[in-house]
N, C-alpha and C. Protein backbone atom coordinates (compact mmCIF):
# COMPACT_ATOMS: atom_id res chain seq x y z
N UNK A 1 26.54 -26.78 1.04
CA UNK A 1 27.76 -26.87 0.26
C UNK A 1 28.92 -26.34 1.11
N UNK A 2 30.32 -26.86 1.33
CA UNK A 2 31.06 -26.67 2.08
C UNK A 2 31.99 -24.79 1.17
N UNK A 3 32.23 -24.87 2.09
CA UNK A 3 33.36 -23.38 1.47
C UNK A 3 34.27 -24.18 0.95
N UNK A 4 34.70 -23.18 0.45
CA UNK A 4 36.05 -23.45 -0.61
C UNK A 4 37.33 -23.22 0.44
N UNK A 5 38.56 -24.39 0.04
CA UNK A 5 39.58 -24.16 1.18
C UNK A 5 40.30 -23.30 0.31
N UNK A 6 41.24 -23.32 -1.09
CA UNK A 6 41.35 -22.19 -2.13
C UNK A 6 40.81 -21.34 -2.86
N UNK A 7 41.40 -20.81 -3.26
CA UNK A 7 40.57 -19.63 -4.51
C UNK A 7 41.60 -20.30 -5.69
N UNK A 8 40.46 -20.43 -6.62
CA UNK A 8 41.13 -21.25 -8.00
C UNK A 8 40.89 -20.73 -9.45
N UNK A 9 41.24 -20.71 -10.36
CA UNK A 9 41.32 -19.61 -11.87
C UNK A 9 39.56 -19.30 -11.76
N UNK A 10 38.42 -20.35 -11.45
CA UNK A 10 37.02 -19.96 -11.27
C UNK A 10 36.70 -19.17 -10.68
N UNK A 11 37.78 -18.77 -9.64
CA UNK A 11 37.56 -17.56 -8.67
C UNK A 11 37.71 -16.68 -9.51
N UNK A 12 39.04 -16.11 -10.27
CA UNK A 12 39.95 -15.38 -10.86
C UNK A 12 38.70 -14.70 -11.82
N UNK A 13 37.56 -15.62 -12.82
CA UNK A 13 37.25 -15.78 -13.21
C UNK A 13 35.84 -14.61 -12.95
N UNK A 14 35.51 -14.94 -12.23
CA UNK A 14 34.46 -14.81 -11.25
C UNK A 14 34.47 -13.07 -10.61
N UNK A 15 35.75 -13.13 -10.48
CA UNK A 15 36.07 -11.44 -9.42
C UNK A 15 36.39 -10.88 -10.95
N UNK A 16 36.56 -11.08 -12.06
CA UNK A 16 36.80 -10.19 -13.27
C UNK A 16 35.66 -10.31 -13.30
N UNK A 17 34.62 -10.53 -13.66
CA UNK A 17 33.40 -10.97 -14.49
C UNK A 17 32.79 -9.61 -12.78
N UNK A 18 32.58 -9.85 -11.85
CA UNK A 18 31.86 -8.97 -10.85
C UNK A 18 32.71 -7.59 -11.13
N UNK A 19 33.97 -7.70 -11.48
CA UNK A 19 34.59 -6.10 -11.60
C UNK A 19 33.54 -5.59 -13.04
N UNK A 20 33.88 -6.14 -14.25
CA UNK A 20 33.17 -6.11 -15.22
C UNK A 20 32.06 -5.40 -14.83
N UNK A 21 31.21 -6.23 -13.99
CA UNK A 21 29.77 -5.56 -13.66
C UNK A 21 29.55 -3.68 -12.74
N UNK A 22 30.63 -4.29 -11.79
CA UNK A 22 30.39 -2.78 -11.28
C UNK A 22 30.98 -1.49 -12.06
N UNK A 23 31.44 -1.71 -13.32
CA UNK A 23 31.91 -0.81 -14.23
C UNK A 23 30.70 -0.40 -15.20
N UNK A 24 29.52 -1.22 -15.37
CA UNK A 24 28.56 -0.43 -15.95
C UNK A 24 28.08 0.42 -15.67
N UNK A 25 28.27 1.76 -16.79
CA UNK A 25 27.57 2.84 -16.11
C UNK A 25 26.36 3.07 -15.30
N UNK A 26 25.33 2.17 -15.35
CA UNK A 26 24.34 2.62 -14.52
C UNK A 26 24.47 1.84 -13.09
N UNK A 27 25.14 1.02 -12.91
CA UNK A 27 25.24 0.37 -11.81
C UNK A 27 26.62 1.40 -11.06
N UNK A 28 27.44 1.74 -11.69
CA UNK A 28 28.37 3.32 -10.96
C UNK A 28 28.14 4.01 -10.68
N UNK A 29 26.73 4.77 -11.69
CA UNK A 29 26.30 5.38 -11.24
C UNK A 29 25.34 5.28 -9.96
N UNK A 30 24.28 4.24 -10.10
CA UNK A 30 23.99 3.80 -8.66
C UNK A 30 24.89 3.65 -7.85
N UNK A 31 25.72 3.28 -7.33
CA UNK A 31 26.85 3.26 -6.26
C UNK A 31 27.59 4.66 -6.26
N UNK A 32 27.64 5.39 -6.63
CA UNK A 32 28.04 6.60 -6.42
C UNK A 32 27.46 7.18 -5.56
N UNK A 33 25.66 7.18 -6.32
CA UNK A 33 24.94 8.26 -5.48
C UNK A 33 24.94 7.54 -4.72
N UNK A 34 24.42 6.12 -3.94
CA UNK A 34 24.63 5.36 -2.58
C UNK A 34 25.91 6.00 -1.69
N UNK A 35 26.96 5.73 -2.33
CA UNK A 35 28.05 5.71 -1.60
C UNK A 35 27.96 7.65 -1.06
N UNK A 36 27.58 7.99 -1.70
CA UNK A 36 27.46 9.57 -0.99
C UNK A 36 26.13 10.58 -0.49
N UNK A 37 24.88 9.75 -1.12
CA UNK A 37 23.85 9.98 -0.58
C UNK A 37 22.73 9.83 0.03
N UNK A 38 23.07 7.90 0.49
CA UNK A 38 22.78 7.81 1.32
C UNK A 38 23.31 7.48 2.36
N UNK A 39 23.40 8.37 3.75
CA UNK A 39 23.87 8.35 4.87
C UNK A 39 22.59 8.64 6.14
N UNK A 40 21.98 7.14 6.38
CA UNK A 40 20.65 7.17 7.16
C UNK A 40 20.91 7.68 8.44
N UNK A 41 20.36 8.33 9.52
CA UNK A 41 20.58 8.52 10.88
C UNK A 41 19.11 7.53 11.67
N UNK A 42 18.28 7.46 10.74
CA UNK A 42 17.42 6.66 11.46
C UNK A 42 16.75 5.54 10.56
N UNK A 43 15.69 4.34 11.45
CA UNK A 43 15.13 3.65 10.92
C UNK A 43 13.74 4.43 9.37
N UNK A 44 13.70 5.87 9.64
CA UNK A 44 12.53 6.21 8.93
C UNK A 44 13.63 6.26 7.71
N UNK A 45 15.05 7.35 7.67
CA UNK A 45 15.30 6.73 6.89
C UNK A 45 15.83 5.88 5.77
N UNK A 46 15.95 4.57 6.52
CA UNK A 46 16.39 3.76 5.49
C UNK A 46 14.95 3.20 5.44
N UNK A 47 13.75 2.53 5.87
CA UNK A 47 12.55 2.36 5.13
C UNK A 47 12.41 3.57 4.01
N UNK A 48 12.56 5.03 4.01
CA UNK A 48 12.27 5.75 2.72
C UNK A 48 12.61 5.86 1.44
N UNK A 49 13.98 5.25 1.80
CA UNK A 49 14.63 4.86 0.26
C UNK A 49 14.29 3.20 -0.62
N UNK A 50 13.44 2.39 0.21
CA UNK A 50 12.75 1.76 -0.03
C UNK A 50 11.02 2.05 -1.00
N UNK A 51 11.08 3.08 -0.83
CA UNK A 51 9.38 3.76 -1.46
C UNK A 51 9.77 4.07 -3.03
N UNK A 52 9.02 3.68 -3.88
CA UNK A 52 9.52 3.57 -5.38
C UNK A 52 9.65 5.32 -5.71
N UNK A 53 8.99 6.76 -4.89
CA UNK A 53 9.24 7.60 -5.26
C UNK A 53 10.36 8.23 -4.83
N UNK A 54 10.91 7.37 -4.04
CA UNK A 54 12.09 8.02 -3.37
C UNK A 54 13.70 8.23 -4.89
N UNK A 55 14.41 9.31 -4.48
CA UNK A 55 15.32 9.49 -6.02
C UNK A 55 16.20 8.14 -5.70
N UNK A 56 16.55 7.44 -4.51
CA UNK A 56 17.81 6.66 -4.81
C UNK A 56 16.95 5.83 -4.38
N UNK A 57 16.05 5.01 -4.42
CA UNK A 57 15.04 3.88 -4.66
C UNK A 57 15.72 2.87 -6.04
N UNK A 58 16.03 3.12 -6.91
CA UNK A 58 16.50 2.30 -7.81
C UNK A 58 18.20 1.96 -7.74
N UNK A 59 18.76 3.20 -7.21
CA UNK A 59 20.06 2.82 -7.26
C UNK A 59 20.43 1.76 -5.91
N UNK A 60 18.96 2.07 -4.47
CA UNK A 60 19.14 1.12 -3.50
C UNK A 60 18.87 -0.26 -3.93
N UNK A 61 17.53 -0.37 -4.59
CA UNK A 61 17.78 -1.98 -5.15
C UNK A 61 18.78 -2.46 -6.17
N UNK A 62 19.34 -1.39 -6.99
CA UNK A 62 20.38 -2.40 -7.74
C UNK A 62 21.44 -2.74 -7.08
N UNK A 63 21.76 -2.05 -6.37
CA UNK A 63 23.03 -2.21 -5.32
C UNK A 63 22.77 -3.30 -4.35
N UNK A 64 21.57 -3.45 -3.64
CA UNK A 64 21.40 -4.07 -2.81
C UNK A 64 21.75 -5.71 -3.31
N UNK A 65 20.92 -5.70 -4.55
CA UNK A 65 20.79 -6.98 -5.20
C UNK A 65 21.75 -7.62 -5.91
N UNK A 66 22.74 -6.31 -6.17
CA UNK A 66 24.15 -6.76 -6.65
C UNK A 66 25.02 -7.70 -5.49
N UNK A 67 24.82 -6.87 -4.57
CA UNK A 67 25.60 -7.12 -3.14
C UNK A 67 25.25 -8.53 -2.84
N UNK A 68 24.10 -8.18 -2.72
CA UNK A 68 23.52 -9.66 -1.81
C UNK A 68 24.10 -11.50 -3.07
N UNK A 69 23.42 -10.94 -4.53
CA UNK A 69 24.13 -11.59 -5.41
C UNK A 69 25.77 -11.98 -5.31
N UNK A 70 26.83 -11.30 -4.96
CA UNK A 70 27.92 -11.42 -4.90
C UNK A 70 28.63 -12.15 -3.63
N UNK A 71 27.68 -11.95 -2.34
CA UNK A 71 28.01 -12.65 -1.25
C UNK A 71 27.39 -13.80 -1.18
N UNK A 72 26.34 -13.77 -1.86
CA UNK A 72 25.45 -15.48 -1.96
C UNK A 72 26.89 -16.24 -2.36
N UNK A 73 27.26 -15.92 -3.36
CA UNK A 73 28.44 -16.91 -4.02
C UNK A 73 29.40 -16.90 -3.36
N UNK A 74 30.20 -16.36 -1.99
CA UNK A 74 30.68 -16.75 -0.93
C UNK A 74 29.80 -17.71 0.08
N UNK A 75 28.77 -17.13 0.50
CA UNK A 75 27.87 -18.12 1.48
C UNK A 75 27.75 -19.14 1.07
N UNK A 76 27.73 -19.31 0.07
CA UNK A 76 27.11 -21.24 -0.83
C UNK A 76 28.66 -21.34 -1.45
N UNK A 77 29.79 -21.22 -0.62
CA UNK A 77 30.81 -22.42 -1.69
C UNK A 77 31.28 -21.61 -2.87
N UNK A 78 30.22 -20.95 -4.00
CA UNK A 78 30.35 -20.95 -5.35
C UNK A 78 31.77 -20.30 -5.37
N UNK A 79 32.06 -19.37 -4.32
CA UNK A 79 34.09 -18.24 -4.76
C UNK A 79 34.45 -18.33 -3.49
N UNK A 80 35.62 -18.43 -3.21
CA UNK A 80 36.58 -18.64 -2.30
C UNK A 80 35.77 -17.44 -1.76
N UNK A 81 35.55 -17.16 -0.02
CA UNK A 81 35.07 -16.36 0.60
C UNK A 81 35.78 -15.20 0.70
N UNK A 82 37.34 -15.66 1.01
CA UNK A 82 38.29 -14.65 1.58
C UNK A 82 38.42 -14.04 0.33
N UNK A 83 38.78 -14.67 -0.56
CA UNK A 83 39.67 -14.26 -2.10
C UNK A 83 38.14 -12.88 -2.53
N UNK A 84 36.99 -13.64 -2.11
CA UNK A 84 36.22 -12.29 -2.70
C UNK A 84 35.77 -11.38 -2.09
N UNK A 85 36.44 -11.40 -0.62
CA UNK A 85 36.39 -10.25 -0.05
C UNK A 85 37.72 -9.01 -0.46
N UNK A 86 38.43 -9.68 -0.92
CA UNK A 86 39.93 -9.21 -1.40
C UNK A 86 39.55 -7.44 -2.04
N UNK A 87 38.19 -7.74 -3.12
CA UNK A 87 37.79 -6.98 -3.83
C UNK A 87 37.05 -6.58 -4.23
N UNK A 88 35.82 -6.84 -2.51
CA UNK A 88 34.48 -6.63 -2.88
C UNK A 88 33.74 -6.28 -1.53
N UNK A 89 34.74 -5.22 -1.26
CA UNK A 89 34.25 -5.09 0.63
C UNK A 89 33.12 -3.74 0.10
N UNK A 90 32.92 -3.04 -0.41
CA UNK A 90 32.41 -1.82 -0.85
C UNK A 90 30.58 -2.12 -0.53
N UNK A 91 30.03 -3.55 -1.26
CA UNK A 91 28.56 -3.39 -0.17
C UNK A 91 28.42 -3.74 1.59
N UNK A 92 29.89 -3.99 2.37
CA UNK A 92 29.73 -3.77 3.19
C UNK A 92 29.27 -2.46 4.00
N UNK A 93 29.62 -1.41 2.81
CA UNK A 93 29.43 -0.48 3.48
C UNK A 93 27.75 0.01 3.43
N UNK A 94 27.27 -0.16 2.59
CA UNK A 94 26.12 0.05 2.52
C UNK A 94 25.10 -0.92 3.37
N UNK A 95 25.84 -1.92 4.07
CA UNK A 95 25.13 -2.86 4.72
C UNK A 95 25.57 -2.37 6.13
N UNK A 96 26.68 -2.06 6.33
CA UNK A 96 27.44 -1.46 7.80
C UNK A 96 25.66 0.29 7.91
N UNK A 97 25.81 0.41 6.93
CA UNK A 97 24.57 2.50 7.23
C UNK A 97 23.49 1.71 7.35
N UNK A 98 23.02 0.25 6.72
CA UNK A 98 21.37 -0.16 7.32
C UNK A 98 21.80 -0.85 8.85
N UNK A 99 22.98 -1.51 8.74
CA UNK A 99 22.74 -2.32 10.17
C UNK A 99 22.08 -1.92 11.36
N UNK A 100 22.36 -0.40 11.92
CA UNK A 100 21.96 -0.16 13.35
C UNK A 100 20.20 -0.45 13.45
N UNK A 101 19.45 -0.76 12.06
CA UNK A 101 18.22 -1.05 12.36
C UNK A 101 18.07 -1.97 11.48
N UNK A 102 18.88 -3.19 11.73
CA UNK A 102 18.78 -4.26 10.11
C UNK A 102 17.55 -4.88 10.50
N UNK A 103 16.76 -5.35 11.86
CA UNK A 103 15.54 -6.50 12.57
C UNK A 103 14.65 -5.49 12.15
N UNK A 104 15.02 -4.17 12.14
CA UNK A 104 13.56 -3.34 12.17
C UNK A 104 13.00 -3.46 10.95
N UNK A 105 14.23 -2.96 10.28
CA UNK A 105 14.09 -2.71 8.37
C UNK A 105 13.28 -4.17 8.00
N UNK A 106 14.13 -5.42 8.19
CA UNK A 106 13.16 -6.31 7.70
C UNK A 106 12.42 -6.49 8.30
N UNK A 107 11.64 -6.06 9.43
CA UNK A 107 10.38 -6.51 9.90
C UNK A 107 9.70 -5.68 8.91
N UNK A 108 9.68 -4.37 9.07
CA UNK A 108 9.18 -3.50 8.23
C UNK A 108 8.87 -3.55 6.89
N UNK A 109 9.88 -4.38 6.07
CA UNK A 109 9.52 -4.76 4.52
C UNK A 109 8.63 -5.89 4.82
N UNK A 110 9.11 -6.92 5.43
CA UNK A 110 8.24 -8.32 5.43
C UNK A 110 9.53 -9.10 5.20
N UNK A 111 10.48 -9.11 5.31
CA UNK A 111 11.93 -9.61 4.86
C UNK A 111 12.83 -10.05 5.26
N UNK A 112 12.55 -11.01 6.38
CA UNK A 112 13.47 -11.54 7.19
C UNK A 112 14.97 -11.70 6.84
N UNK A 113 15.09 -11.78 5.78
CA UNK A 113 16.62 -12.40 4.58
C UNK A 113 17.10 -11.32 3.96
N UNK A 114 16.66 -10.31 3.77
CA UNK A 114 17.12 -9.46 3.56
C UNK A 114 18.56 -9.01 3.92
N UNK A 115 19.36 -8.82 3.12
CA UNK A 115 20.81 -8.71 3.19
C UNK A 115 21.81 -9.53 4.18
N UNK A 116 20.83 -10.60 4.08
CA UNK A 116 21.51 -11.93 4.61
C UNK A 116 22.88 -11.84 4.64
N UNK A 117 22.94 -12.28 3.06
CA UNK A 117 24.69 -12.63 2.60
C UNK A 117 25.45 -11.33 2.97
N UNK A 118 25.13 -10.19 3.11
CA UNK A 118 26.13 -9.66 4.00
C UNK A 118 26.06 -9.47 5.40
N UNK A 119 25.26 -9.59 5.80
CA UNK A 119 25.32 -10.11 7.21
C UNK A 119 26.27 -11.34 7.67
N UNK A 120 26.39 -12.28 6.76
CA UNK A 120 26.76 -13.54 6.92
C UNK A 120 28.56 -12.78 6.46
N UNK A 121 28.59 -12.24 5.26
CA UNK A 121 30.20 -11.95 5.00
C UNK A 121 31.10 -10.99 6.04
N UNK A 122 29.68 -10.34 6.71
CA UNK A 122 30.65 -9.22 7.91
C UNK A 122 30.69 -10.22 9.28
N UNK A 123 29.95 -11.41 9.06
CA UNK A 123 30.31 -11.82 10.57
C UNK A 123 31.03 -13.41 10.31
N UNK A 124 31.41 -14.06 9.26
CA UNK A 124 32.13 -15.02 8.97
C UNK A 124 32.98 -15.54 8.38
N UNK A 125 33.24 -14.06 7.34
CA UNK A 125 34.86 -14.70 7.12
C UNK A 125 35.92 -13.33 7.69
N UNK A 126 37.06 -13.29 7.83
CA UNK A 126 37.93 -12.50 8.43
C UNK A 126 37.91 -11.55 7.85
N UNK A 127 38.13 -11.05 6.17
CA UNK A 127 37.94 -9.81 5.78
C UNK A 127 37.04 -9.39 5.87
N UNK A 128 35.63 -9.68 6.12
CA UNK A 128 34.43 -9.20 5.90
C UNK A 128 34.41 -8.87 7.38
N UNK A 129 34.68 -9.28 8.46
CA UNK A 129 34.44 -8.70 10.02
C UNK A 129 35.36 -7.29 9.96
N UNK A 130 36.56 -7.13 9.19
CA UNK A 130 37.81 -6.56 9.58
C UNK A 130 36.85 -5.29 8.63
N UNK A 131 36.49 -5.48 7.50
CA UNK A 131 36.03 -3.81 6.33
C UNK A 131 34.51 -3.84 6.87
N UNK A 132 33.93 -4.70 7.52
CA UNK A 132 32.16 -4.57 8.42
C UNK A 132 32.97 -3.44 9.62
N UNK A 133 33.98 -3.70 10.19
CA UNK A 133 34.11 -2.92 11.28
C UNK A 133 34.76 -1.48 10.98
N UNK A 134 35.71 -1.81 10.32
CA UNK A 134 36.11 -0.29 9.45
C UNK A 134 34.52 0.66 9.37
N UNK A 135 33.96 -0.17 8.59
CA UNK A 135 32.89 0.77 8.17
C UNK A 135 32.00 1.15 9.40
N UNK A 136 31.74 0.30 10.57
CA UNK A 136 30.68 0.30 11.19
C UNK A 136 31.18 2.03 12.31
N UNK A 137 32.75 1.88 11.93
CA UNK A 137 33.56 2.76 12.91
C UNK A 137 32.84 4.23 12.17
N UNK A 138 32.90 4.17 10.88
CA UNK A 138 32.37 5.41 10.00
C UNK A 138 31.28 6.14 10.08
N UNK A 139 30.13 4.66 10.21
CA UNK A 139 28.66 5.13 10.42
C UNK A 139 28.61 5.69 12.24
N UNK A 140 28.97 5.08 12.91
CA UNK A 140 29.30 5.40 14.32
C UNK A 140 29.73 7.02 14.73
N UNK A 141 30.62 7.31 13.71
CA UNK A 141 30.88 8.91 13.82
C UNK A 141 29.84 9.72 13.22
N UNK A 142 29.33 9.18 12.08
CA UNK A 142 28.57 10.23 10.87
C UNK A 142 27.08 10.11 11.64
N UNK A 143 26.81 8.97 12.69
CA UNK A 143 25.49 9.06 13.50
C UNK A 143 25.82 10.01 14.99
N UNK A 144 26.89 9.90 15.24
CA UNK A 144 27.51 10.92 16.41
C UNK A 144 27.71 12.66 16.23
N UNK A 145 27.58 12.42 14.71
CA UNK A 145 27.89 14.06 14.75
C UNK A 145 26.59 14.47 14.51
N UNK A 146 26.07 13.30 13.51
CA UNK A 146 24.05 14.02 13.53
C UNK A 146 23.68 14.22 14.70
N UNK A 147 23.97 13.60 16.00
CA UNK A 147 23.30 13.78 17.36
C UNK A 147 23.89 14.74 17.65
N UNK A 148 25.26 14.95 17.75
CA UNK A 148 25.39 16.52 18.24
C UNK A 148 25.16 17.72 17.59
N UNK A 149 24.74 17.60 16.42
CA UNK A 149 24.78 18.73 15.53
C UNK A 149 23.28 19.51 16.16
N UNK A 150 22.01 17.84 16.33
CA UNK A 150 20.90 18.00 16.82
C UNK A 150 21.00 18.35 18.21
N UNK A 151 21.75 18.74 19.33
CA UNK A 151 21.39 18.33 20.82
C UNK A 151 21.47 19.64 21.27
C-alpha cells in the first residue's frame, strides 16, 4: 500500500482516537513506569523485562504493542506518516533504550519483527529519524555514565 501524500480528517481522526488511548489509566500508568524505569545498560537487561516475573513485564508489552500498533498504521498507508509522528514520537523512545541490542533481543525471543514499525518510523520518515536521534543522543549519555560510574 503506498503512503499517504496528505494527512486528511481520517488522520485527525485517528491521532484523537490514539491520544484517547494513551490517556487510559493503565496504559499511563504503564508508560510512566517505562518511561522512568526502564533504562537498560545491557542486552541481559532488556531480555529481563521480557520474563513474565519481571515488575515492568506487563507495562513492557502493553507499550510495546501499543507502539508497534500505532506505527504499523504509518508503515501500511493507514495515517499520514509525518502527521503521526507530529504526536507520537514517545515509543521512539523506548525503541531508541532496546536498539543498541535490537538483532540480539530478537534473536533471543525468536522475533525477528519485533519492533519493526519502529524501526521502520526512526529510519523512514523525517520526524521519526529527527526524535530516533534525539533519543538515541539520551540513551548514549545514560549508557556513558553507567560505564563510568562502573570503570
Amino acid at each position: 500500500m503506498p503512503l499517504k501524500d496528505f494527512p486528511d480528517h481520517h488522520d485527525a481522526d485517528l491521532a484523537l482516537k490514539l491520544y484517547e488511548l494513551r490517556r487510559e489509566s493503565v496504559m499511563r500508568e504503564s508508560r510512566a513506569a517505562l518511561v522512568a524505569g526502564f533504562l537498560p545498560t545491557s542486552l541481559d537487561d532488556v531480555i529481563a523485562v521480557t520474563k513474565p516475573d519481571h515488575p515492568l513485564n506487563a507495562a513492557f508489552r502493553q507499550c510495546t504493542t501499543y507502539w508497534e500498533m500505532v506505527y504499523a498504521m504509518a508503515r501500511h498507508g493507514v495515517m499520514h506518516a509525518e502527521f503521526m509522528m507530529e504526536s507520537n514520537g514517545e515509543g521512539l523512545l523506548l525503541f531508541t533504550r532496546i536498539e543498541p541490542w535490537l538483532e540480539e533481543f530478537r534473536a533471543h525471543i525468536g522475533n525477528p519483527l519485533s519492533l519493526r514499525n519502529a524501526e521502520w518510523v526512526s529510519k523512514e520518515t523525517e520526524l521519526g529519524r529527527l526524535i530516533a536521534e534525539r533519543f538515541r543522543k539520551r540513551v548514549q549519555a545514560h549508557l556513558a555514565s553507567v560505564r563510568a560510574t562502573h570503570a
